[in-house]
PDB file of N, CA and C in Angstrom:
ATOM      1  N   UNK A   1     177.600 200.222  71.730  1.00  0.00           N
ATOM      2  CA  UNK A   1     176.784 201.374  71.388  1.00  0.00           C
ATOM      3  C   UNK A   1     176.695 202.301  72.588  1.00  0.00           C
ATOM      4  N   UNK A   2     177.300 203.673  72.473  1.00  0.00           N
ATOM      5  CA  UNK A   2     176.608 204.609  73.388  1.00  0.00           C
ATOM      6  C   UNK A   2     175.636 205.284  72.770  1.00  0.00           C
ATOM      7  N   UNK A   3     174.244 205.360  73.181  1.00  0.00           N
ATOM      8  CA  UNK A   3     173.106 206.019  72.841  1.00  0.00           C
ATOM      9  C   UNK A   3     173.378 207.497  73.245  1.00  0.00           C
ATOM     10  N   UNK A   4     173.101 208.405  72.115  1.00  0.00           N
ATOM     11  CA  UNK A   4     173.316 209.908  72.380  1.00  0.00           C
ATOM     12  C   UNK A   4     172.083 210.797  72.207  1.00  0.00           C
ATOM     13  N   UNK A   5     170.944 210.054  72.994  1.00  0.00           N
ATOM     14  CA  UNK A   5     169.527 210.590  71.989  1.00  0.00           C
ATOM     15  C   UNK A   5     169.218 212.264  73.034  1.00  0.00           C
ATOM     16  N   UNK A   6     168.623 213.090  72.119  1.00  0.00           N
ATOM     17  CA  UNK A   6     168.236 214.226  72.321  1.00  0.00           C
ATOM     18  C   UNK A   6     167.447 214.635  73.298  1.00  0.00           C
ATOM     19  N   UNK A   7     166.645 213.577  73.456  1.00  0.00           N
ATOM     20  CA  UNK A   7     165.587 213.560  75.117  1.00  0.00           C
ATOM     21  C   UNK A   7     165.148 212.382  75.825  1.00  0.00           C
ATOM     22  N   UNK A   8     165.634 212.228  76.523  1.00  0.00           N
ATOM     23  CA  UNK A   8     166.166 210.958  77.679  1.00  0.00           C
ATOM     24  C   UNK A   8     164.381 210.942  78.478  1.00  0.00           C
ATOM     25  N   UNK A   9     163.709 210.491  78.966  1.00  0.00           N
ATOM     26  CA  UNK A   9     163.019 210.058  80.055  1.00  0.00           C
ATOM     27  C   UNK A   9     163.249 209.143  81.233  1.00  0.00           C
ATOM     28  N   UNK A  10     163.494 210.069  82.217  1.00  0.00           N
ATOM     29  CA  UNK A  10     164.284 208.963  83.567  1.00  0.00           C
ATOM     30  C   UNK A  10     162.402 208.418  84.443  1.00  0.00           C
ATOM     31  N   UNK A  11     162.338 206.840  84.305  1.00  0.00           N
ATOM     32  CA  UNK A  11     161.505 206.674  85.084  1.00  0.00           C
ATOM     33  C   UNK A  11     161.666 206.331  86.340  1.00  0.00           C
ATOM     34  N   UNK A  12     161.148 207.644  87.503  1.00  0.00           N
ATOM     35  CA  UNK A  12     162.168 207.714  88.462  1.00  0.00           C
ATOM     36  C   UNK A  12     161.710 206.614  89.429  1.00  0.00           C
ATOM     37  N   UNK A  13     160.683 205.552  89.370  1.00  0.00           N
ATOM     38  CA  UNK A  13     160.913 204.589  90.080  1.00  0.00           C
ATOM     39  C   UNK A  13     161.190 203.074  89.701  1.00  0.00           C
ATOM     40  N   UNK A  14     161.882 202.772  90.469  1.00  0.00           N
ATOM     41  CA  UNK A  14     163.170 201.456  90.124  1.00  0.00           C
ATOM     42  C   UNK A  14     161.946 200.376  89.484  1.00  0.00           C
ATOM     43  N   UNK A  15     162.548 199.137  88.412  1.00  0.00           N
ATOM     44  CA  UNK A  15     161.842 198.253  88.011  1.00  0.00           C
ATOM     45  C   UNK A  15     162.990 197.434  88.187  1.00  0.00           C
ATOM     46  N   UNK A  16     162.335 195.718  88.272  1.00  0.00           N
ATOM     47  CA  UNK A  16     162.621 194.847  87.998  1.00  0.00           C
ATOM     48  C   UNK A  16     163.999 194.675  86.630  1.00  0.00           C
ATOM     49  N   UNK A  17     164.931 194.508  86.807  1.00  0.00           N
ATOM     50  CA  UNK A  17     166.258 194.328  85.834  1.00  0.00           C
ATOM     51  C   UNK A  17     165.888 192.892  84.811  1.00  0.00           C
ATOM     52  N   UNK A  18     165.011 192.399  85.397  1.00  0.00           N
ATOM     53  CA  UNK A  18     164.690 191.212  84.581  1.00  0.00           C
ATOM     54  C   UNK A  18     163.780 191.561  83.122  1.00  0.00           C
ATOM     55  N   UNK A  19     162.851 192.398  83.799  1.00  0.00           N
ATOM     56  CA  UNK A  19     162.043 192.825  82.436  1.00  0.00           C
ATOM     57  C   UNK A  19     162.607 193.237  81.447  1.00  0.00           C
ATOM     58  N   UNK A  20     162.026 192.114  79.820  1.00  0.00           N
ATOM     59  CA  UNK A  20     162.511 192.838  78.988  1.00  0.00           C
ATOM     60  C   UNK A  20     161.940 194.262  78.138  1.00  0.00           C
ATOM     61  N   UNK A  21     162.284 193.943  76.677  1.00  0.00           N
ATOM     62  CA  UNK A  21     161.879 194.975  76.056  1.00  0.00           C
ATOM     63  C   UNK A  21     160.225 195.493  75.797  1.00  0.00           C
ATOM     64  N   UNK A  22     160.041 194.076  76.024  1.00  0.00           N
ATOM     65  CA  UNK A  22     158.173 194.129  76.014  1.00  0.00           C
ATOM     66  C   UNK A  22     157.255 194.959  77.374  1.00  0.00           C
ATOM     67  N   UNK A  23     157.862 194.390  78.160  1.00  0.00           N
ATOM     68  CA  UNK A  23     157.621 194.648  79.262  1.00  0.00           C
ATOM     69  C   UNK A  23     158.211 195.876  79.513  1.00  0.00           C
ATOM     70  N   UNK A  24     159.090 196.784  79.593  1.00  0.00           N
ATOM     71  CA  UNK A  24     159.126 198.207  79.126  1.00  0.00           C
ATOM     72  C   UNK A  24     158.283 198.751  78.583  1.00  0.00           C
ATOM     73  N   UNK A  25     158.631 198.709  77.481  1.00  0.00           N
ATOM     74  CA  UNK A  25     157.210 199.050  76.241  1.00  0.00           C
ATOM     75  C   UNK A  25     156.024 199.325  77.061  1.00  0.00           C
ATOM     76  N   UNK A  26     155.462 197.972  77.410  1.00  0.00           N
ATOM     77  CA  UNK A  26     153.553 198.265  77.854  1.00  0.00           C
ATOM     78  C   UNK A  26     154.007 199.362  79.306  1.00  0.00           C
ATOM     79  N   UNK A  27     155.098 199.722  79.694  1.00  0.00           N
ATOM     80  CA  UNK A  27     155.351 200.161  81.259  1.00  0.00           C
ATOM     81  C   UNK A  27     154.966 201.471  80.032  1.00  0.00           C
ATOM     82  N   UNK A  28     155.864 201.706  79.277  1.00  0.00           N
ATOM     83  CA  UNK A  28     156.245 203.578  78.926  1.00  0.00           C
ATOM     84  C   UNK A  28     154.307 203.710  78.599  1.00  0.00           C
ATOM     85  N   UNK A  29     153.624 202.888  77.743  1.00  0.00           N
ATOM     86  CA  UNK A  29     152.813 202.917  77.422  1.00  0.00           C
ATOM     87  C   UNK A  29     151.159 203.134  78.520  1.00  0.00           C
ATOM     88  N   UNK A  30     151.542 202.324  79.153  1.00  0.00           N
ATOM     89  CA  UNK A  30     150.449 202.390  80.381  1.00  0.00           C
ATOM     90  C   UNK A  30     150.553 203.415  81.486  1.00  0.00           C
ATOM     91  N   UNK A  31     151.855 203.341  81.889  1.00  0.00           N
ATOM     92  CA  UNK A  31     151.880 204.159  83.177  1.00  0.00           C
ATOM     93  C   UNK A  31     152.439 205.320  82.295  1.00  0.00           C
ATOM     94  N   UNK A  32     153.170 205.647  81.468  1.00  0.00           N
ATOM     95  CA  UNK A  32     153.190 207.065  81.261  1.00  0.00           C
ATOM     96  C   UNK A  32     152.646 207.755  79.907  1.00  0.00           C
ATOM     97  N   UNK A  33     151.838 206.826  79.308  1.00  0.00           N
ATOM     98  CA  UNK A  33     151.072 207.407  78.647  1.00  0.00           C
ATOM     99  C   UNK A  33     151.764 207.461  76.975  1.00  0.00           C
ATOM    100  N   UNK A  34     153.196 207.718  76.837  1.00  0.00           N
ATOM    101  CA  UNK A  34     153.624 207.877  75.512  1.00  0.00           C
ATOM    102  C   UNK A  34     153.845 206.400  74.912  1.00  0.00           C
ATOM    103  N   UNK A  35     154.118 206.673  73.710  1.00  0.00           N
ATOM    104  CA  UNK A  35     154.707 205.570  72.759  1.00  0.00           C
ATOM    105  C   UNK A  35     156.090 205.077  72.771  1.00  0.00           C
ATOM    106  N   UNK A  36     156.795 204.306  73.085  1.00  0.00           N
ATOM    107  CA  UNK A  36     158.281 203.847  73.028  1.00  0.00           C
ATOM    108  C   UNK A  36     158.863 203.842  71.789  1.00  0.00           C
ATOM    109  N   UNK A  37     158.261 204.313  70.778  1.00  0.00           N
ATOM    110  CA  UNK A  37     158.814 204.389  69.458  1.00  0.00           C
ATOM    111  C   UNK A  37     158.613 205.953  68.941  1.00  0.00           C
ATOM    112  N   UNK A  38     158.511 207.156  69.999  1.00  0.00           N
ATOM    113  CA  UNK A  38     157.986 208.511  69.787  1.00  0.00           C
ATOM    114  C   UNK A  38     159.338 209.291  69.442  1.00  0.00           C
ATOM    115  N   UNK A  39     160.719 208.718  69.312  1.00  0.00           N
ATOM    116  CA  UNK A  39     161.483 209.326  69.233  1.00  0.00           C
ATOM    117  C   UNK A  39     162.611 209.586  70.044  1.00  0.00           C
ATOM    118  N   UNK A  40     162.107 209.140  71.394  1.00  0.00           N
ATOM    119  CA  UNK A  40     162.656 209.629  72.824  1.00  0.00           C
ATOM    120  C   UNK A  40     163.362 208.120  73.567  1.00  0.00           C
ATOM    121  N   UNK A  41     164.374 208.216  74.034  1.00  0.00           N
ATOM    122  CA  UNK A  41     164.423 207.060  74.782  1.00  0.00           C
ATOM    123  C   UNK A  41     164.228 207.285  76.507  1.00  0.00           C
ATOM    124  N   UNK A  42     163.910 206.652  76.960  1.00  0.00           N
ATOM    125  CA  UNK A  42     163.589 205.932  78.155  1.00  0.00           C
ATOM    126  C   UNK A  42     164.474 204.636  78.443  1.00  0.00           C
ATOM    127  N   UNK A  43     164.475 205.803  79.867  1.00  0.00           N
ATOM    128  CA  UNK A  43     165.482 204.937  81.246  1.00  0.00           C
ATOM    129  C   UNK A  43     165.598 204.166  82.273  1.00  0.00           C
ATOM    130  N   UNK A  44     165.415 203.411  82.540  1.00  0.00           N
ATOM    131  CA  UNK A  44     164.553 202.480  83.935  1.00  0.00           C
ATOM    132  C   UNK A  44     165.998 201.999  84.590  1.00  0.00           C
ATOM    133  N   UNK A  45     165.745 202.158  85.800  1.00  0.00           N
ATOM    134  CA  UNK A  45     166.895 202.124  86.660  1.00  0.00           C
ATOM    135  C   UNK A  45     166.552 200.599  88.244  1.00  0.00           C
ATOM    136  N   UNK A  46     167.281 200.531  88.011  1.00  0.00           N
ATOM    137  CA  UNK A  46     167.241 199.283  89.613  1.00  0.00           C
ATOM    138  C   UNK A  46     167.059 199.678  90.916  1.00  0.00           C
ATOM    139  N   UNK A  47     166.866 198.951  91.846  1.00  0.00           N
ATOM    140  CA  UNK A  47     166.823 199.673  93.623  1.00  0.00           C
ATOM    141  C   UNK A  47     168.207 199.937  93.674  1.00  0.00           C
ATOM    142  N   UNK A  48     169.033 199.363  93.862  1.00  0.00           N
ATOM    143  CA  UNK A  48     170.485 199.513  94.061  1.00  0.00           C
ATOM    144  C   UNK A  48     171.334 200.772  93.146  1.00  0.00           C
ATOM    145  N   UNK A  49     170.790 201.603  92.675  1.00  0.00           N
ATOM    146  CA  UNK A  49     170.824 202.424  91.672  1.00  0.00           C
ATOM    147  C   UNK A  49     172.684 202.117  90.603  1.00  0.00           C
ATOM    148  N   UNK A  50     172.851 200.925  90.514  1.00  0.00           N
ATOM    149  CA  UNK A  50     174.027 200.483  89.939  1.00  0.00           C
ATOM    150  C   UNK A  50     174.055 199.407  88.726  1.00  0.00           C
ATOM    151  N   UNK A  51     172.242 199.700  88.340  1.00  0.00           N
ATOM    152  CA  UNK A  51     172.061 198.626  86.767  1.00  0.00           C
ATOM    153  C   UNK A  51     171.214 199.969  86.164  1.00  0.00           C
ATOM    154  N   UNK A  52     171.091 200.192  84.880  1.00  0.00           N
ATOM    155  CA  UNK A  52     170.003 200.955  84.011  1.00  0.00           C
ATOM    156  C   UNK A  52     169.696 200.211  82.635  1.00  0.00           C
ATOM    157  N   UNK A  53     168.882 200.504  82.516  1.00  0.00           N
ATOM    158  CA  UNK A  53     168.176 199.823  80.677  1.00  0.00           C
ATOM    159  C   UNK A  53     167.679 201.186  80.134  1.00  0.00           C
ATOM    160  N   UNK A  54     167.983 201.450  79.034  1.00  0.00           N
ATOM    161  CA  UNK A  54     167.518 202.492  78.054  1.00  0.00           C
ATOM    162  C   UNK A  54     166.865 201.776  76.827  1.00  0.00           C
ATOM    163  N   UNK A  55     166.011 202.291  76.781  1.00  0.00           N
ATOM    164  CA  UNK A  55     164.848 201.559  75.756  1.00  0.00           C
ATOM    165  C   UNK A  55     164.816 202.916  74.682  1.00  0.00           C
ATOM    166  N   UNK A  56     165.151 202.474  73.448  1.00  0.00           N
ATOM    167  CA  UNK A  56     165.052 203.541  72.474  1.00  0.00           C
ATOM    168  C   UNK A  56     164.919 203.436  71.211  1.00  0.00           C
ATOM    169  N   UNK A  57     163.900 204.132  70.144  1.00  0.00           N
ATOM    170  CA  UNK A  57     163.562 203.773  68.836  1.00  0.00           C
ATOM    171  C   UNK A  57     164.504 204.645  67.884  1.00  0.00           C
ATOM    172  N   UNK A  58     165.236 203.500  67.360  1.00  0.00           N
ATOM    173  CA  UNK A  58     166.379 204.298  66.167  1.00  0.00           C
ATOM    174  C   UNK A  58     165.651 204.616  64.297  1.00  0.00           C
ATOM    175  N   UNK A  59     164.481 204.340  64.575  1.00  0.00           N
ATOM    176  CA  UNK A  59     163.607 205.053  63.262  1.00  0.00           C
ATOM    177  C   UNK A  59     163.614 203.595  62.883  1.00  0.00           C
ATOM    178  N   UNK A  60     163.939 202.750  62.823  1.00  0.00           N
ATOM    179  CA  UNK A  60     163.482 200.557  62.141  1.00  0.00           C
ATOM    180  C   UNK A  60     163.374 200.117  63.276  1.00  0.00           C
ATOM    181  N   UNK A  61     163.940 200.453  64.354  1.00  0.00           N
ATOM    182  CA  UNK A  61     163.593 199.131  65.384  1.00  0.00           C
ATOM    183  C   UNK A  61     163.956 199.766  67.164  1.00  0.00           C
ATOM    184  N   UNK A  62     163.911 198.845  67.768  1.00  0.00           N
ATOM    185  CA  UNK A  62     163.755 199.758  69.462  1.00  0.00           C
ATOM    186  C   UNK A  62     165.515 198.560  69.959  1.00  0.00           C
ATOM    187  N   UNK A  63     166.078 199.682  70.150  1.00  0.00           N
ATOM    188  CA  UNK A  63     167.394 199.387  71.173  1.00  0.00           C
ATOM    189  C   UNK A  63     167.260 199.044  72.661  1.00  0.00           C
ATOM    190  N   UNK A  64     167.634 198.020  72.906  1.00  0.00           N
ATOM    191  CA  UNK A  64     167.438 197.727  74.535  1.00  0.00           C
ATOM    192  C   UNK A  64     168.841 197.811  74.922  1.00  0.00           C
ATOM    193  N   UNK A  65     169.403 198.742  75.845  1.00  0.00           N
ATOM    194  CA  UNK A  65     170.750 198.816  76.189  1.00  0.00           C
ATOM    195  C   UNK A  65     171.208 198.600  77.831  1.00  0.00           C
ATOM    196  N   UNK A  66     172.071 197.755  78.398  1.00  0.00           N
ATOM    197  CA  UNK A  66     171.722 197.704  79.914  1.00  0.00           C
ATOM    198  C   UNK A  66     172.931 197.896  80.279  1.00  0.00           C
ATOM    199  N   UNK A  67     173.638 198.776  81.034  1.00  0.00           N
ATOM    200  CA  UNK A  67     174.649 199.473  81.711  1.00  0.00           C
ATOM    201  C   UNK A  67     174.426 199.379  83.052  1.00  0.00           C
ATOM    202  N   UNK A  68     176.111 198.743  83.556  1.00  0.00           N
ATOM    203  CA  UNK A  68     176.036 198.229  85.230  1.00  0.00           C
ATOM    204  C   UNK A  68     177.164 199.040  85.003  1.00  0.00           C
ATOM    205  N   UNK A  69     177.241 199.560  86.735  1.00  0.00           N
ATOM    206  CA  UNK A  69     178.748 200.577  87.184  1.00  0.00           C
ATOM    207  C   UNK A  69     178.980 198.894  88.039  1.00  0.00           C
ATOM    208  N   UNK A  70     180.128 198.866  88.034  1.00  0.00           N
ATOM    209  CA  UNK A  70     180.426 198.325  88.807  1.00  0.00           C
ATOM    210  C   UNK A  70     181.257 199.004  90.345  1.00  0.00           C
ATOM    211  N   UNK A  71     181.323 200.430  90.270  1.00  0.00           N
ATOM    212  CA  UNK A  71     181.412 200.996  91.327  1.00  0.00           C
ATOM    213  C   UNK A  71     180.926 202.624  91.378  1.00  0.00           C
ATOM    214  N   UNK A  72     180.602 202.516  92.663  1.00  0.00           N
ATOM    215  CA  UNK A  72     179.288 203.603  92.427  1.00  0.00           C
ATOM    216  C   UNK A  72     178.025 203.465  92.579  1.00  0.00           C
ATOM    217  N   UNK A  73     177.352 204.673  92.196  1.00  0.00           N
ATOM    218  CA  UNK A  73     175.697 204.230  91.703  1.00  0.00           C
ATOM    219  C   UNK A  73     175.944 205.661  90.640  1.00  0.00           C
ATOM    220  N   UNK A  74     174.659 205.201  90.071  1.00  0.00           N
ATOM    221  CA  UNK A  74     173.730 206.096  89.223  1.00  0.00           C
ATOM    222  C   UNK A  74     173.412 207.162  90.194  1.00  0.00           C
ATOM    223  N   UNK A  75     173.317 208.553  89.701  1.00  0.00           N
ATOM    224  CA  UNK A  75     172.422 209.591  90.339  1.00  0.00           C
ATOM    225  C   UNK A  75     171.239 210.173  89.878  1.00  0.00           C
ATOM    226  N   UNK A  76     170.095 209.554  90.347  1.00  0.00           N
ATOM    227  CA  UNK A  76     168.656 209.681  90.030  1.00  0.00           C
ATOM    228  C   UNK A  76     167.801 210.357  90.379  1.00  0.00           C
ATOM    229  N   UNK A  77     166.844 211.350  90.018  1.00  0.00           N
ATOM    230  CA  UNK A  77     166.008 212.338  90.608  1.00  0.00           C
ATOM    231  C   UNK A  77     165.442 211.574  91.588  1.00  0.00           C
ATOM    232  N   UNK A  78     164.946 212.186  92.358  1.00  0.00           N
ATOM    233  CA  UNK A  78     164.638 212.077  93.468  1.00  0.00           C
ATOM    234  C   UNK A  78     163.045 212.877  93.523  1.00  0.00           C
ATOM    235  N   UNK A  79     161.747 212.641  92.702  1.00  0.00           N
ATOM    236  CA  UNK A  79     160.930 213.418  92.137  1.00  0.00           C
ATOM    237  C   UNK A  79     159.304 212.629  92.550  1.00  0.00           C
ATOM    238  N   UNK A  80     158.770 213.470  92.364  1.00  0.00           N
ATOM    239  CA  UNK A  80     157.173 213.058  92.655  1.00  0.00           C
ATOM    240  C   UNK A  80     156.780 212.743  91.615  1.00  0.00           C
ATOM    241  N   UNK A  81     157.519 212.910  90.428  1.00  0.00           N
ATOM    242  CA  UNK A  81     156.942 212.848  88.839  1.00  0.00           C
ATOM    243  C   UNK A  81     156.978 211.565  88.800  1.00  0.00           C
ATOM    244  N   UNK A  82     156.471 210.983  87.354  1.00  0.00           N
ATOM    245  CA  UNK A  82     156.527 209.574  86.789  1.00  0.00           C
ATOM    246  C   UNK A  82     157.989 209.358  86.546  1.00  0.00           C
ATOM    247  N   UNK A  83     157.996 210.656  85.291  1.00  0.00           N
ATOM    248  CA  UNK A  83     159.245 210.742  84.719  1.00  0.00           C
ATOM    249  C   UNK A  83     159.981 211.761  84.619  1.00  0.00           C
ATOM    250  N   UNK A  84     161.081 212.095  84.518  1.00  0.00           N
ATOM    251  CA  UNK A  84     161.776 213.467  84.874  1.00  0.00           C
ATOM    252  C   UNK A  84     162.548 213.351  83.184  1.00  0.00           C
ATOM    253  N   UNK A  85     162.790 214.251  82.541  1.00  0.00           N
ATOM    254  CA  UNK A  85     163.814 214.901  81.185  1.00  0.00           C
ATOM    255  C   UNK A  85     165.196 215.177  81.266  1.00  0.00           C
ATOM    256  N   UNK A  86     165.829 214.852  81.139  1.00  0.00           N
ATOM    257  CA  UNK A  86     167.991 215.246  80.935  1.00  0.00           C
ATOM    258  C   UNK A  86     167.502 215.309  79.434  1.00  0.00           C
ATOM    259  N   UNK A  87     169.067 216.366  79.140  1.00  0.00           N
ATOM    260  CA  UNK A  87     169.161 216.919  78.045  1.00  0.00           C
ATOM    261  C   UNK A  87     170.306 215.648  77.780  1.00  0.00           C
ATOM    262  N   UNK A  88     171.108 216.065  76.859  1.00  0.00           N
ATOM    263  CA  UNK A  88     171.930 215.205  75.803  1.00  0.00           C
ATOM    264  C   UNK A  88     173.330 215.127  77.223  1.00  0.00           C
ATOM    265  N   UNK A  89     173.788 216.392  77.129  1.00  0.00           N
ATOM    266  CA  UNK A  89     174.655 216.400  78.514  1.00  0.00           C
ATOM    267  C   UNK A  89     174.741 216.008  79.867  1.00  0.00           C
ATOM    268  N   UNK A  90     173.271 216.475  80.432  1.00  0.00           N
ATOM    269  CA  UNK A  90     173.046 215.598  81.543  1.00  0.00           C
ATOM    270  C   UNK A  90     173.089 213.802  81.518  1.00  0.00           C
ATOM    271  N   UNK A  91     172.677 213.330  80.000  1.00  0.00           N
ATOM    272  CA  UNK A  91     172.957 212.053  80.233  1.00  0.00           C
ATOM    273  C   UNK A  91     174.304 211.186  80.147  1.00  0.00           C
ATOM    274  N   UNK A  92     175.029 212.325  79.786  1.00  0.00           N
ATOM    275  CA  UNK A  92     176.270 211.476  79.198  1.00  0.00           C
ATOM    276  C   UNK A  92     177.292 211.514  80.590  1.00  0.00           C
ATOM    277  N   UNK A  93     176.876 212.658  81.168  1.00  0.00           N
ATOM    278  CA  UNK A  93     177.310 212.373  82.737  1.00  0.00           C
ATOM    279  C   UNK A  93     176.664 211.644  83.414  1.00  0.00           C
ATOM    280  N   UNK A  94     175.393 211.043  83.514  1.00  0.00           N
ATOM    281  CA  UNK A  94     174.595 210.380  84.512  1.00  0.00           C
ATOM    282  C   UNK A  94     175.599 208.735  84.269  1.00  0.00           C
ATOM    283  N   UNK A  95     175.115 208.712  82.690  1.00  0.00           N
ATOM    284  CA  UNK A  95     176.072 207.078  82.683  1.00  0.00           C
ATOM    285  C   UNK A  95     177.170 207.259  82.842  1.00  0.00           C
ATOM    286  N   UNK A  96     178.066 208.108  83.053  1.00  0.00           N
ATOM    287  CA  UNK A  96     179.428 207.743  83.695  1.00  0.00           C
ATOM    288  C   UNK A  96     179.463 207.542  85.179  1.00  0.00           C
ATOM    289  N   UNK A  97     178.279 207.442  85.824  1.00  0.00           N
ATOM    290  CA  UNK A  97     177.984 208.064  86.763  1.00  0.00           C
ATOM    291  C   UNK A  97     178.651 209.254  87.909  1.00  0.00           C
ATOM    292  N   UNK A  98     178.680 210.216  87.197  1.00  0.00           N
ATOM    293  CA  UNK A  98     178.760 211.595  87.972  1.00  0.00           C
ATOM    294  C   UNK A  98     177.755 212.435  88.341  1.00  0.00           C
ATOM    295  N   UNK A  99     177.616 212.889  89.191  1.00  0.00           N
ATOM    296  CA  UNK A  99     176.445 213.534  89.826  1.00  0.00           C
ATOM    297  C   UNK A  99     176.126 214.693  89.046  1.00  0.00           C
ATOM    298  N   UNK A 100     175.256 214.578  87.830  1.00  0.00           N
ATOM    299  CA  UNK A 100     174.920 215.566  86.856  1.00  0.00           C
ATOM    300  C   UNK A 100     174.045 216.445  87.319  1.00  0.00           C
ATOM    301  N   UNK A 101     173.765 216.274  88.867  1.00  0.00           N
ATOM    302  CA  UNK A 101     172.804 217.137  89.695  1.00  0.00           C
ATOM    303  C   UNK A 101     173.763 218.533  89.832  1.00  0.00           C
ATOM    304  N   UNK A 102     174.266 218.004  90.557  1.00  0.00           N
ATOM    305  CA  UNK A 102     175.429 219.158  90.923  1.00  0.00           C
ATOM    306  C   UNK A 102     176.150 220.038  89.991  1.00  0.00           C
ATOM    307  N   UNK A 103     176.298 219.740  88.655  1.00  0.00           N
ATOM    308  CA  UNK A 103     177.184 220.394  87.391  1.00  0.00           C
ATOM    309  C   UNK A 103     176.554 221.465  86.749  1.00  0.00           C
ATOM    310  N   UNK A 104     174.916 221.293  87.059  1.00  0.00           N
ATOM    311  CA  UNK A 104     173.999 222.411  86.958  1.00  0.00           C
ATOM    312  C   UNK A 104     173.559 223.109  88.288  1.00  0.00           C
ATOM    313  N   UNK A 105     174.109 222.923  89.378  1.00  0.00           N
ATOM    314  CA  UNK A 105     173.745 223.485  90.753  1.00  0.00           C
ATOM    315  C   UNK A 105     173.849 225.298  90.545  1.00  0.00           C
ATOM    316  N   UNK A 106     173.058 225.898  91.031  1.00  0.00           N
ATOM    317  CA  UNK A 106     173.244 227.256  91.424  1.00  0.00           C
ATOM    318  C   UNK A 106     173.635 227.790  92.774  1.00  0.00           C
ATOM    319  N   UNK A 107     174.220 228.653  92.900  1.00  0.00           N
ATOM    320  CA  UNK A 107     174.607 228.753  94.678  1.00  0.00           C
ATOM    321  C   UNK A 107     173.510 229.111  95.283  1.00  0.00           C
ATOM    322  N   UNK A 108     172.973 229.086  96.357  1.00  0.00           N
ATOM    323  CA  UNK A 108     172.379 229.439  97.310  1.00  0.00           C
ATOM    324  C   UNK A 108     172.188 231.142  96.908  1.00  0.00           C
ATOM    325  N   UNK A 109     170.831 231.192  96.858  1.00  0.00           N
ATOM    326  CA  UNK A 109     170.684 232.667  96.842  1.00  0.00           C
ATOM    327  C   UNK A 109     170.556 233.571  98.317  1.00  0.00           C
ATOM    328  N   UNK A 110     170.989 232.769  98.824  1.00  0.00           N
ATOM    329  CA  UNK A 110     171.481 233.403 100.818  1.00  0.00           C
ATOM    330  C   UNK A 110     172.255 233.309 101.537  1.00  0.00           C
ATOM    331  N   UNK A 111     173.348 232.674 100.461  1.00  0.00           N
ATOM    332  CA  UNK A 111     174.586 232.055 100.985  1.00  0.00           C
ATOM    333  C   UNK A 111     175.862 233.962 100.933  1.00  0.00           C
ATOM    334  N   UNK A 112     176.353 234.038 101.925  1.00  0.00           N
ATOM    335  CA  UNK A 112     177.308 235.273 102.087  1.00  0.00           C
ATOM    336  C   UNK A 112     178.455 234.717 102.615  1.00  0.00           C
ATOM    337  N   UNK A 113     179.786 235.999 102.049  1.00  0.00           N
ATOM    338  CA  UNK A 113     181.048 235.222 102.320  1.00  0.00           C
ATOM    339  C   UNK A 113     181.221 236.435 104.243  1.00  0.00           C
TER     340      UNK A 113
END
């Protein structure tokens, strides 16, 4: 299964790879307040930024999906937030892991040739 959902939630600090789906769940629920079955999936990523779990409700039941690079890492906001938003595109580059930071970069508005 590649998950192609419409609004991603990256929780930008690393959890435990062991936790399962439950333990997600009460995380999206407690610390960020929404429901894990709201439509949206949610992303939880490792220290080593080279494991992710996407937790996501397909309208009957919640998908637990866990994707390792085996070379590389993931490229992860870097944010004060809980959770940060990618669109459909930004995620489909993040799991390949390509730096989906950069593909939306703007130049420097002071940069001269």
């Amino acid at each position: 299964m590649n998950p192609t959902p419409t609004q991603v939630w990256l929780v930008v600090e690393p959890v435990d790879m062991r936790t399962g789906m439950d333990g997600l769940s009460q995380r999206i629920q407690n610390t960020l307040g929404h429901s894990p079955c709201d439509g949206s999936a949610y992303a939880f990523r490792n220290r080593r930024l080279n494991r992710l779990k996407l937790l996501i409700w397909d309208g009957t039941g919640v998908w637990l999906c866990h994707r390792r690079l085996h070379r590389g890492h993931f490229t992860w906001p870097s944010s004060d937030a809980t959770v940060f938003t990618l669109s459909s595109m930004q995620w489909q580059w993040l799991i390949t892991g390509v730096d989906w930071q950069r593909l939306d970069a703007l130049p420097p508005a002071d940069w001269r040739v």
